[in-house]
C-alpha atoms as a PDB file:
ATOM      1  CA  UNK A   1     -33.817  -1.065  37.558  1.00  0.00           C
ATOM      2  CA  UNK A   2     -34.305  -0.624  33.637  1.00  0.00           C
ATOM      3  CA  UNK A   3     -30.766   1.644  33.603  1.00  0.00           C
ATOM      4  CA  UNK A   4     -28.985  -1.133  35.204  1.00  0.00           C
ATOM      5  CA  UNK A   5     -30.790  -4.169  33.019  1.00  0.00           C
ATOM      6  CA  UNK A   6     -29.467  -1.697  29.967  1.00  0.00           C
ATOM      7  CA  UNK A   7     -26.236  -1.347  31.287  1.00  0.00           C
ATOM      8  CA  UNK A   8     -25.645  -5.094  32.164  1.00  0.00           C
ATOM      9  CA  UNK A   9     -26.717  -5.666  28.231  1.00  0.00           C
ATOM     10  CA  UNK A  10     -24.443  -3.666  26.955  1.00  0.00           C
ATOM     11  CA  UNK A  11     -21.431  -4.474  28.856  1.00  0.00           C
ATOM     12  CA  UNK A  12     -22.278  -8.302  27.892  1.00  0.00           C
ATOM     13  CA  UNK A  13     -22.439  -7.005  23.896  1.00  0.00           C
ATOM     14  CA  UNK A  14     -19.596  -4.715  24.132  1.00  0.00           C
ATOM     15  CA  UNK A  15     -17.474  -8.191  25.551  1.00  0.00           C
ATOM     16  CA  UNK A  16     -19.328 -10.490  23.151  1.00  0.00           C
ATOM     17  CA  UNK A  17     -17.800  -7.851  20.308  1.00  0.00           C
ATOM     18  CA  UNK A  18     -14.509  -8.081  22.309  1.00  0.00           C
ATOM     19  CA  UNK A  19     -14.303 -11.700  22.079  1.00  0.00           C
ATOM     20  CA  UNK A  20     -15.412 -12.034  18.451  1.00  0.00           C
ATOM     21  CA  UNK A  21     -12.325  -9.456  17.406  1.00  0.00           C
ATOM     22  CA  UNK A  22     -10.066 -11.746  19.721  1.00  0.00           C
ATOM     23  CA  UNK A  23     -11.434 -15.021  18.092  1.00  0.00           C
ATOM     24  CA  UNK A  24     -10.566 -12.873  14.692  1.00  0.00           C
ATOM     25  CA  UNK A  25      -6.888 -12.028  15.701  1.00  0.00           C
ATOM     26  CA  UNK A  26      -6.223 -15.573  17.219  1.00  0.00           C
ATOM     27  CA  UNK A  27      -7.288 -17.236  14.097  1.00  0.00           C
ATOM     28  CA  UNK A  28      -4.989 -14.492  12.140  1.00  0.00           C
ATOM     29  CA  UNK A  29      -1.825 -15.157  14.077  1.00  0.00           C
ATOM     30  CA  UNK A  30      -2.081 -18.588  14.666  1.00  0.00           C
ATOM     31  CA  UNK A  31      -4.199 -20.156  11.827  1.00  0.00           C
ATOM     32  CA  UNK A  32      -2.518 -23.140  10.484  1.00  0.00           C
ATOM     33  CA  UNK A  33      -3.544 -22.373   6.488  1.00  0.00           C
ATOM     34  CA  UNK A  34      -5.349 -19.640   4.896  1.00  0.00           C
ATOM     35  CA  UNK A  35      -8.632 -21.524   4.622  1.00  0.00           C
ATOM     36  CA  UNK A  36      -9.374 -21.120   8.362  1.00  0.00           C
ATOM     37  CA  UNK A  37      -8.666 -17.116   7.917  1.00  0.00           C
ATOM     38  CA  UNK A  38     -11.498 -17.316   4.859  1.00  0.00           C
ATOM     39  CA  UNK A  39     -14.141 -18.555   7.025  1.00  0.00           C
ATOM     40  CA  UNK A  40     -13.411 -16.675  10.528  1.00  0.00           C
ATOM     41  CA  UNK A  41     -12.647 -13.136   9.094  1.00  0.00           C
ATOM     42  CA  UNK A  42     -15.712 -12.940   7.383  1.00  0.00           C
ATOM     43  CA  UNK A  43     -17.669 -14.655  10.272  1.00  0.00           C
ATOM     44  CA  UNK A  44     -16.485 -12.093  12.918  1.00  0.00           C
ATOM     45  CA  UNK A  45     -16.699  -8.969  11.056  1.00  0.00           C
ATOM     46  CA  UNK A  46     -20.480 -10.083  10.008  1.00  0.00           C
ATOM     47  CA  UNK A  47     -20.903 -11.021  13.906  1.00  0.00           C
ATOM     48  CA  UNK A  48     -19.583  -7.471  15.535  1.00  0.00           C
ATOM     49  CA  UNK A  49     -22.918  -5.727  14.487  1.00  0.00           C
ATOM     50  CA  UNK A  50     -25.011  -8.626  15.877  1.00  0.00           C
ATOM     51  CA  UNK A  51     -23.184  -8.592  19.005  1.00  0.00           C
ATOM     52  CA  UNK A  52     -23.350  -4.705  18.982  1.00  0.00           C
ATOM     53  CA  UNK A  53     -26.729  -4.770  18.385  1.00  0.00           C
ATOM     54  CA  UNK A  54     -28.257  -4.113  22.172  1.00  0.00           C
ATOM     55  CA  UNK A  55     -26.160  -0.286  21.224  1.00  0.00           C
ATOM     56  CA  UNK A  56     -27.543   0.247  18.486  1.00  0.00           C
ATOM     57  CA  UNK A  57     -29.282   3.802  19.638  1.00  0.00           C
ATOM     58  CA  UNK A  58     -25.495   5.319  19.756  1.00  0.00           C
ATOM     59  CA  UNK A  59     -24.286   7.437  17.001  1.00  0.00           C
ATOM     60  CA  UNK A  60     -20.613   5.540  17.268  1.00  0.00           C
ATOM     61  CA  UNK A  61     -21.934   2.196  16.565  1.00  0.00           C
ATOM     62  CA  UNK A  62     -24.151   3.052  13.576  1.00  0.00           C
ATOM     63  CA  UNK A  63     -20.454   4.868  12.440  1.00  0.00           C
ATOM     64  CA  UNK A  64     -18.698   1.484  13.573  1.00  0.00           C
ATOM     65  CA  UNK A  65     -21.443  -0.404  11.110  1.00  0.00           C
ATOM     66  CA  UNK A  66     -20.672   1.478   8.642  1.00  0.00           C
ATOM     67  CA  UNK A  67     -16.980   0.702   8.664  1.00  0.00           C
ATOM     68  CA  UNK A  68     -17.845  -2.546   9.252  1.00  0.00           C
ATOM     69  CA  UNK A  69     -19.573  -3.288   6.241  1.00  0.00           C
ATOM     70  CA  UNK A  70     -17.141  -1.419   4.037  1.00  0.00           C
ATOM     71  CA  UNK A  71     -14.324  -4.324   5.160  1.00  0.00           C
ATOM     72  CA  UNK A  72     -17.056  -7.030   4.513  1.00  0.00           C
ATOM     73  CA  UNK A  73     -17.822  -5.956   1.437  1.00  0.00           C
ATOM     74  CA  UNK A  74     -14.421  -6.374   0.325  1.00  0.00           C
ATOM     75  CA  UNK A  75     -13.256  -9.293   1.862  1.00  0.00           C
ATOM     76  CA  UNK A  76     -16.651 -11.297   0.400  1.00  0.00           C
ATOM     77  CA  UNK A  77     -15.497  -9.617  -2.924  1.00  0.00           C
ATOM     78  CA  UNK A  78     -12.335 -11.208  -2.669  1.00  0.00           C
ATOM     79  CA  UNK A  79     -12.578 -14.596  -1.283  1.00  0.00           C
ATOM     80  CA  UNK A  80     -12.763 -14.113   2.197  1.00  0.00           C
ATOM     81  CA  UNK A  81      -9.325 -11.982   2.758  1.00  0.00           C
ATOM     82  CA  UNK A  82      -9.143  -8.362   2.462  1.00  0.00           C
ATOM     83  CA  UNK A  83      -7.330  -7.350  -0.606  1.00  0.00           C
ATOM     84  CA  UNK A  84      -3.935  -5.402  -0.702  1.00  0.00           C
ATOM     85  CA  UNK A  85      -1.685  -4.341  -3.430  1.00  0.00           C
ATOM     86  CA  UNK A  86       2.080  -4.880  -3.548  1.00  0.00           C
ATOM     87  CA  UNK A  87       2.974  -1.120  -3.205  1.00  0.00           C
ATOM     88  CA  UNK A  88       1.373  -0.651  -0.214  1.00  0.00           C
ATOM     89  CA  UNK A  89       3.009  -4.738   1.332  1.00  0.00           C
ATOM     90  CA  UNK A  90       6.396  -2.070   0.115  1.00  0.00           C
ATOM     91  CA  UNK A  91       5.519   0.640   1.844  1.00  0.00           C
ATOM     92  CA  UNK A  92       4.964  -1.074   5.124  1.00  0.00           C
ATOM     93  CA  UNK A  93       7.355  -4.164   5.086  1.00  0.00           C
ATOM     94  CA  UNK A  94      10.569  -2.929   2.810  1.00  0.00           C
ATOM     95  CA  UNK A  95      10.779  -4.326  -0.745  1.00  0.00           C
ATOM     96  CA  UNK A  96      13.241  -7.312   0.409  1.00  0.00           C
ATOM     97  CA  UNK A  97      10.387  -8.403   2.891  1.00  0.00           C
ATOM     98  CA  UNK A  98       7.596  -7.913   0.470  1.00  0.00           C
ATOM     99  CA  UNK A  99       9.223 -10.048  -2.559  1.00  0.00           C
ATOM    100  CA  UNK A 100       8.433 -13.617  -0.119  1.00  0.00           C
ATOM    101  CA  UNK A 101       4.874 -13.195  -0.690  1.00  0.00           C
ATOM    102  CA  UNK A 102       3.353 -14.300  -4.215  1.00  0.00           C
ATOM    103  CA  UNK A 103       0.105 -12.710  -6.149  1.00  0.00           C
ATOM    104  CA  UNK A 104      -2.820 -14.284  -5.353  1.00  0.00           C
ATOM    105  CA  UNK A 105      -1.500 -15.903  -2.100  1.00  0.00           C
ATOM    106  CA  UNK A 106      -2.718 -15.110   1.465  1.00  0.00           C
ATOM    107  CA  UNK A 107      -0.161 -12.893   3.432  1.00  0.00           C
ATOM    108  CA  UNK A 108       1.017 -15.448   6.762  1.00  0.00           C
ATOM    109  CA  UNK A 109      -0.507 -13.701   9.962  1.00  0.00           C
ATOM    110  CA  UNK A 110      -2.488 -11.073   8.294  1.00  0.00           C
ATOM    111  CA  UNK A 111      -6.200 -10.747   7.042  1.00  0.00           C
ATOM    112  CA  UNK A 112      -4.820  -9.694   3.638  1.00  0.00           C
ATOM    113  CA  UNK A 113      -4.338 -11.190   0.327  1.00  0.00           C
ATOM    114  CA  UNK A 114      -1.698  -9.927  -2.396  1.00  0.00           C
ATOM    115  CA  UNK A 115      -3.877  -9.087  -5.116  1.00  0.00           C
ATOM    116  CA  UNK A 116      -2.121  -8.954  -9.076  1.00  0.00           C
ATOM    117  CA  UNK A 117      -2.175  -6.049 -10.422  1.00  0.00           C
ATOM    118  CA  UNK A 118      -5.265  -5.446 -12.505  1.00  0.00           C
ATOM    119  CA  UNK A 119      -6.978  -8.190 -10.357  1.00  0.00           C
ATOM    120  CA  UNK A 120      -8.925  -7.982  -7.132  1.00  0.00           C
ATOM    121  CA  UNK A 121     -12.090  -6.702  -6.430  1.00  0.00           C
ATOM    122  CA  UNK A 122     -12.698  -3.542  -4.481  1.00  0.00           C
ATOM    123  CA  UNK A 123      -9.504  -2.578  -4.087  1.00  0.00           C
ATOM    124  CA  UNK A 124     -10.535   0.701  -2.786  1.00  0.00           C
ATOM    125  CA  UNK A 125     -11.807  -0.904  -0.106  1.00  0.00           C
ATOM    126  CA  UNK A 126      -9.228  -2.944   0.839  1.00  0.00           C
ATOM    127  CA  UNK A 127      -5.735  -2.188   3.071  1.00  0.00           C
ATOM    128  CA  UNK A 128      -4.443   0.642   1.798  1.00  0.00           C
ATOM    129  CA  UNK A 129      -3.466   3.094   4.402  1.00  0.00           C
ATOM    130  CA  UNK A 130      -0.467   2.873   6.035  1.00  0.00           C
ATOM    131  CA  UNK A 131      -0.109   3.804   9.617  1.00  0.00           C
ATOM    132  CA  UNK A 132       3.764   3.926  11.101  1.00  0.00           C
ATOM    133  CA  UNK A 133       6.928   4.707   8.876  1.00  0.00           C
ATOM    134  CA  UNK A 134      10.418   3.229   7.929  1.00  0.00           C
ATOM    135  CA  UNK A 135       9.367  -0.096   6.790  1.00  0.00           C
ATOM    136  CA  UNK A 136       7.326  -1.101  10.224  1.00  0.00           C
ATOM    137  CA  UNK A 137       4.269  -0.034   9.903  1.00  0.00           C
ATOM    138  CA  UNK A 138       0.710  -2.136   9.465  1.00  0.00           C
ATOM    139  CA  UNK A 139      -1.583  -1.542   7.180  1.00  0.00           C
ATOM    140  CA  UNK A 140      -5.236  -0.464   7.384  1.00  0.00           C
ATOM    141  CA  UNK A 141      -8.602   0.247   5.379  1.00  0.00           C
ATOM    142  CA  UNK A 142     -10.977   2.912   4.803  1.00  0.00           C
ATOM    143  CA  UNK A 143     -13.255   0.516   6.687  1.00  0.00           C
ATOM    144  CA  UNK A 144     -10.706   0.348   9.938  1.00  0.00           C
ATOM    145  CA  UNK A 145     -10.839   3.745   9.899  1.00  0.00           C
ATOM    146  CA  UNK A 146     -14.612   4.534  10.279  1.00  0.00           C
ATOM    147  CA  UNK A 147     -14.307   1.835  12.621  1.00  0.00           C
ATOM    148  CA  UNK A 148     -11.737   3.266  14.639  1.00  0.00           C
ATOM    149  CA  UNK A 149     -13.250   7.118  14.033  1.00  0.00           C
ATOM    150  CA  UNK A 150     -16.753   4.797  15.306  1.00  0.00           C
ATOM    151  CA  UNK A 151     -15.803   3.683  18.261  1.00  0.00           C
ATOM    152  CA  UNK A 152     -13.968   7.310  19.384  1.00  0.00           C
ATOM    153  CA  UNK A 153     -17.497   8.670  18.778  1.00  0.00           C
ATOM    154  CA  UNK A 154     -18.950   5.627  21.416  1.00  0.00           C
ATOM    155  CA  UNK A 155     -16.408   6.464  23.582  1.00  0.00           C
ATOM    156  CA  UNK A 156     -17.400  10.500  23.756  1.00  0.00           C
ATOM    157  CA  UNK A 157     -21.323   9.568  24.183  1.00  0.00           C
ATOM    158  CA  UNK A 158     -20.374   7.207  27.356  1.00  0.00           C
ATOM    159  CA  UNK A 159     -18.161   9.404  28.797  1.00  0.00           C
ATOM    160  CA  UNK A 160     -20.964  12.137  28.415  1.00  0.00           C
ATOM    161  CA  UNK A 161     -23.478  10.112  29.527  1.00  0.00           C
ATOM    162  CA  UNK A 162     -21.325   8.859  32.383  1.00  0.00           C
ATOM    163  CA  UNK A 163     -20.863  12.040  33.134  1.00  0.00           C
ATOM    164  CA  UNK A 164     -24.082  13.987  33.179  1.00  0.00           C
ATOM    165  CA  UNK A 165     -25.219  11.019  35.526  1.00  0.00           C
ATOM    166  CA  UNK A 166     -22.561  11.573  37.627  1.00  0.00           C
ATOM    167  CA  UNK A 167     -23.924  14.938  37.843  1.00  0.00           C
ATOM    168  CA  UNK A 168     -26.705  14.609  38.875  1.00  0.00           C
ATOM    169  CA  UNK A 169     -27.149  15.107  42.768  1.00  0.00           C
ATOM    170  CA  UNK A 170     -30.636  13.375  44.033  1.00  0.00           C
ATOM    171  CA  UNK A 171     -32.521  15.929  46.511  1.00  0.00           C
ATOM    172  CA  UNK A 172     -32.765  14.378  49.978  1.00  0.00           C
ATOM    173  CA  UNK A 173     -36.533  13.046  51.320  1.00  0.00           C
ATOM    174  CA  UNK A 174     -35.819  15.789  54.260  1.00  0.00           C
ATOM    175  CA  UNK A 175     -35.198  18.798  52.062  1.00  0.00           C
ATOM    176  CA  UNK A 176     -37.543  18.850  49.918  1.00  0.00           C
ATOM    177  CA  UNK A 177     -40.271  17.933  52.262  1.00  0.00           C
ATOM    178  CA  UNK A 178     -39.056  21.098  54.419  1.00  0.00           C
ATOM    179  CA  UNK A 179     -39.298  22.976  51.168  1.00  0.00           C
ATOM    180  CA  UNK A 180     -42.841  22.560  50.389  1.00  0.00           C
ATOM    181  CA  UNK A 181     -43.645  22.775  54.060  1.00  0.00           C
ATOM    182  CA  UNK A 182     -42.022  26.182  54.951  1.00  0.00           C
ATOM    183  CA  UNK A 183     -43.725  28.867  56.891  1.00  0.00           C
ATOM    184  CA  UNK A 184     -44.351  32.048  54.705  1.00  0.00           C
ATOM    185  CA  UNK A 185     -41.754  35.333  54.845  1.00  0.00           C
ATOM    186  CA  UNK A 186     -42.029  37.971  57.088  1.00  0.00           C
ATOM    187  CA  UNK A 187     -44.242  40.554  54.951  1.00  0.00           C
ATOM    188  CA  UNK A 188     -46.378  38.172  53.322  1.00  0.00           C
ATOM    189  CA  UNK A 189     -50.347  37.723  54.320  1.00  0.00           C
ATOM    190  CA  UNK A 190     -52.188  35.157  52.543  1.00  0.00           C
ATOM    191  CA  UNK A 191     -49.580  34.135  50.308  1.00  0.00           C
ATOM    192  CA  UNK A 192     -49.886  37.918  48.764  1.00  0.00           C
ATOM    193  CA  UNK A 193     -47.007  40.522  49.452  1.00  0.00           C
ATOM    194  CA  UNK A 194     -47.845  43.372  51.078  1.00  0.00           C
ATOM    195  CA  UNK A 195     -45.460  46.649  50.957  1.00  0.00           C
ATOM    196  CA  UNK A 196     -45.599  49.495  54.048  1.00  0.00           C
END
């Protein structure tokens, strides 16, 4: 009964984490003005851990916090947006596309905000990496990625554990009452073996 309780509380975190990321990406695409994107971005990244919190004795989520801090550090450092710099908005939009977007300004239906150079804190942290190619590609941070690397980890223990349970195959009532029960072999007296 305990394995199913834990199970039960875990799905329920895993959705609550689901839905907080959901509430995060809904707010990103369809926010009417920046201001709403300050308060929810930093609100659901801070609330993932709580919600993961039942999961805390796997190895991916402690990985997962970790990444998960990194991008809250540097979105509180910078306002409540995660910071970006305009070679990378280059690298993964085209020049033409990136020149519509002004320093200091929150990028429309993104997390990020165009930092000026030699401004912005923890840039390090911020979107920097960036994942596709010819101009179409997003952009991610050293956090994302020990979030991502976080929740492959997760993935590996449940499918292990999933596994070895599966594994397991319970000995029938029958058998192993017939087992303990069983007359003795032919050449054995008393329980000691005798040899002709």
């Amino acid at each position: 009964m305990q394995t199913r309780t834990a199970r039960t509380a875990a799905t329920w975190s895993a959705l609550a984490a689901f839905g907080l990321v959901a509430a995060q990406f809904g707010a990103i695409r369809f926010a009417p003005d920046e201001m709403v994107v300050r308060v929810v971005l930093p609100a659901t990244v801070a609330g993932v851990p709580l919600a993961l919190w039942s999961l805390r004795h796997r190895a991916g989520v402690w990985i997962m916090f970790v990444g998960l801090a990194a991008n809250l550090a540097a979105i509180l450092a910078n306002g409540g947006l995660m910071p970006i710099e305009r070679h990378t908005v280059v690298e993964a939009v085209g020049e033409t596309r990136s020149e519509r977007y002004a320093p200091g300004a929150w990028i429309r239906g993104s997390k990020d905000v165009l930092v000026a150079p030699g401004s912005g804190r923890l840039l390090w942290l911020g979107d920097q990496i960036v994942v596709g190619s010819l101009h179409g590609g997003f952009v991610a941070s050293p956090g994302d990625v020990v979030v991502w690397a976080g929740v492959l980890v997760l993935a590996g223990e449940v499918s292990w554990t999933w596994q070895r349970r599966r594994a397991r195959v319970p000995v029938a009532p029958d058998a192993a009452h017939e087992a303990t029960t069983a007359a003795p072999s032919e050449g054995a007296e008393g329980g000691a073996f005798t040899s002709s």
